[in-house]
N, C-alpha and C. Protein backbone atom coordinates (compact mmCIF):
# COMPACT_ATOMS: atom_id res chain seq x y z
N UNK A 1 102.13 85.08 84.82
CA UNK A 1 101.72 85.70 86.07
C UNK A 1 100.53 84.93 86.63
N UNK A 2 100.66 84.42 87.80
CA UNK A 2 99.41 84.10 88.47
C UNK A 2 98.67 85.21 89.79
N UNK A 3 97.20 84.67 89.27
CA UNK A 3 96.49 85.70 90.15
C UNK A 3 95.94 85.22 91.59
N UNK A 4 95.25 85.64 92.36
CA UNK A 4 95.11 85.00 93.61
C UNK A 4 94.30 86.47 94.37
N UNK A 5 93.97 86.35 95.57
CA UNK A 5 93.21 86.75 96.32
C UNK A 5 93.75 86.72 98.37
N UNK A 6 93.68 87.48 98.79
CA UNK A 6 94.17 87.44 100.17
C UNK A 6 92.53 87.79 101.07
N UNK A 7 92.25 86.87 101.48
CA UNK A 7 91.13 87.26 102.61
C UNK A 7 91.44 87.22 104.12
N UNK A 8 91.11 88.40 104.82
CA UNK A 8 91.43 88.13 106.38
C UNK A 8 89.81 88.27 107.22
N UNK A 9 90.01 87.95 107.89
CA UNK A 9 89.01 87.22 109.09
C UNK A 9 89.96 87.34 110.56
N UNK A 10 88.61 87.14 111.88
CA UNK A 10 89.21 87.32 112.85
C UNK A 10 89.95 86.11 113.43
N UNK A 11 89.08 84.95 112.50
CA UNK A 11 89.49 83.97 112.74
C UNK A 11 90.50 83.34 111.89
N UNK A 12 90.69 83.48 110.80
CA UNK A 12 91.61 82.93 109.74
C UNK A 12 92.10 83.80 108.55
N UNK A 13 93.06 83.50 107.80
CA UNK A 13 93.25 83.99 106.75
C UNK A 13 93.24 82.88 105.27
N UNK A 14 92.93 83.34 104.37
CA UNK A 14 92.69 82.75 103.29
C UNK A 14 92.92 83.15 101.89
N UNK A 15 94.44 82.19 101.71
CA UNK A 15 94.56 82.49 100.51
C UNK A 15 94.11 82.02 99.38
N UNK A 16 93.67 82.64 97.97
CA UNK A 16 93.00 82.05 96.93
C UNK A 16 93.73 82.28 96.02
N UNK A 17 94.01 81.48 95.07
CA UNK A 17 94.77 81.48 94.10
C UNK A 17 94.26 80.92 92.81
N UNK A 18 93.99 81.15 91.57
CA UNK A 18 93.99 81.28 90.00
C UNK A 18 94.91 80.62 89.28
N UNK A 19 94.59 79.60 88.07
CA UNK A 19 95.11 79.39 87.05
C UNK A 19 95.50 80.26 86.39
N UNK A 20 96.79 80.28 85.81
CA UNK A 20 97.36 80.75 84.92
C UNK A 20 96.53 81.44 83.75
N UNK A 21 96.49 82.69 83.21
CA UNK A 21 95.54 83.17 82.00
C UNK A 21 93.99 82.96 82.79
N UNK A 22 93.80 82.30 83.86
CA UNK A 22 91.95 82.57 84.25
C UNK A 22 91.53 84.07 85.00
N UNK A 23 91.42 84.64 83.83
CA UNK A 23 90.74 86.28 84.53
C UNK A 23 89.63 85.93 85.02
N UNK A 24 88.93 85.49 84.51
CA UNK A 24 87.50 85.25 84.93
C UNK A 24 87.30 84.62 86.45
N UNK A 25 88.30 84.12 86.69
CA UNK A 25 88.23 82.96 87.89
C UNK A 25 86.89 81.89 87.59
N UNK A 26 86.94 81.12 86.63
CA UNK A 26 86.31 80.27 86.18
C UNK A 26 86.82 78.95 85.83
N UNK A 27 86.02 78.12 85.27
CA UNK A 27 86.42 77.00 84.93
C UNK A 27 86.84 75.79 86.59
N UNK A 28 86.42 76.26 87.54
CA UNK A 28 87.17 75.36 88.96
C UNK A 28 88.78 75.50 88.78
N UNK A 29 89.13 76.50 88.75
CA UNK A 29 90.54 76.51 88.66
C UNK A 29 91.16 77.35 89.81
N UNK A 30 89.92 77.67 90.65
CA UNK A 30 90.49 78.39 92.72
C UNK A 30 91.33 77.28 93.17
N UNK A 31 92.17 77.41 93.97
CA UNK A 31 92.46 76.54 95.10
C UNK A 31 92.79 77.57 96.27
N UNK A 32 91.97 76.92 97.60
CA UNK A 32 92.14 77.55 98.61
C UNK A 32 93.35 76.98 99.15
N UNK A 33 93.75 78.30 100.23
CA UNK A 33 94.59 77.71 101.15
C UNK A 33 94.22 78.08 102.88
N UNK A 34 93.42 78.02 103.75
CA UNK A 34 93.33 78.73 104.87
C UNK A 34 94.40 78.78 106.36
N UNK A 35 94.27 79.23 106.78
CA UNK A 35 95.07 78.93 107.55
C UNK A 35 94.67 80.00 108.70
N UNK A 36 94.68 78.73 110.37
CA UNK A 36 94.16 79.73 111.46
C UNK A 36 95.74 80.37 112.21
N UNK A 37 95.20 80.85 112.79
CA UNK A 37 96.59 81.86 113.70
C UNK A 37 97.76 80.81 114.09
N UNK A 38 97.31 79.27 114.64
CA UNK A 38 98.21 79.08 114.75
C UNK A 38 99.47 78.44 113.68
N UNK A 39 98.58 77.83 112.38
CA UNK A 39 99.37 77.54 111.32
C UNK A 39 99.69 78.73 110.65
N UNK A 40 99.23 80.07 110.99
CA UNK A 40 100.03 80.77 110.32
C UNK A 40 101.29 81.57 110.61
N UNK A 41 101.22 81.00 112.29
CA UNK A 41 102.73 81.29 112.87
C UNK A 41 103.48 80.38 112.49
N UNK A 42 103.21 79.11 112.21
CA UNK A 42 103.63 78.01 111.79
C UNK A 42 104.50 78.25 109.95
N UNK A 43 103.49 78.83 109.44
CA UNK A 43 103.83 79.33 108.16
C UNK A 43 104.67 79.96 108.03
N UNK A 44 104.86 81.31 108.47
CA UNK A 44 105.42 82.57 108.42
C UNK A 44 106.95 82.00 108.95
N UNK A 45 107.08 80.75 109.71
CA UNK A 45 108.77 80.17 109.96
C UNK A 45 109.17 79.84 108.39
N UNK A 46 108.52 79.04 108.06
CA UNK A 46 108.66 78.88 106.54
C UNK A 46 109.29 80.33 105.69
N UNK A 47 108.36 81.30 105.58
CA UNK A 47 108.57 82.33 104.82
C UNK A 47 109.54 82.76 105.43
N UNK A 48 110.12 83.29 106.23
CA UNK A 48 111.03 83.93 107.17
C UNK A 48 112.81 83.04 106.29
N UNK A 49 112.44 81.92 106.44
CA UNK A 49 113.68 80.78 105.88
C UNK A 49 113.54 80.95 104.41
N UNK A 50 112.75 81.25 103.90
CA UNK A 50 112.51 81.31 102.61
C UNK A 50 113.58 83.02 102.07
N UNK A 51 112.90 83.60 102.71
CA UNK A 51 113.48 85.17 102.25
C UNK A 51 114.62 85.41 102.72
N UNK A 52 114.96 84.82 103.71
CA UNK A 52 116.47 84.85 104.52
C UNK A 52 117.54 83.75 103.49
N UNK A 53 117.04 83.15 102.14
CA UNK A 53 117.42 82.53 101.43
C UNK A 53 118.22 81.22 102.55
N UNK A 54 117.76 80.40 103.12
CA UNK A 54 117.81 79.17 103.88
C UNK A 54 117.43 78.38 103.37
């Protein structure tokens, strides 16, 4: 199971995501992902094709 984090803002959203087994969120093992309104309309075509199994 991996862990991760969802942050919203007016301006962006930001996902954070965890190594495998890091409860702690330690060791430099975050990787961000941000993304403003318009890459995340951009995104969400992605997910949309994704769940529609495309």
């Amino acid at each position: 199971m991996y862990w991760g984090d969802v942050i919203i803002e007016n301006d962006y959203l930001q996902l954070r995501t965890y190594a495998k087994g890091d409860f702690e969120r330690g060791g430099g093992s975050k990787q961000n992902i941000q993304f403003d309104k318009k890459t995340a309309i951009e995104f969400r075509a992605y997910l949309d094709e994704f769940i529609k199994g495309k």
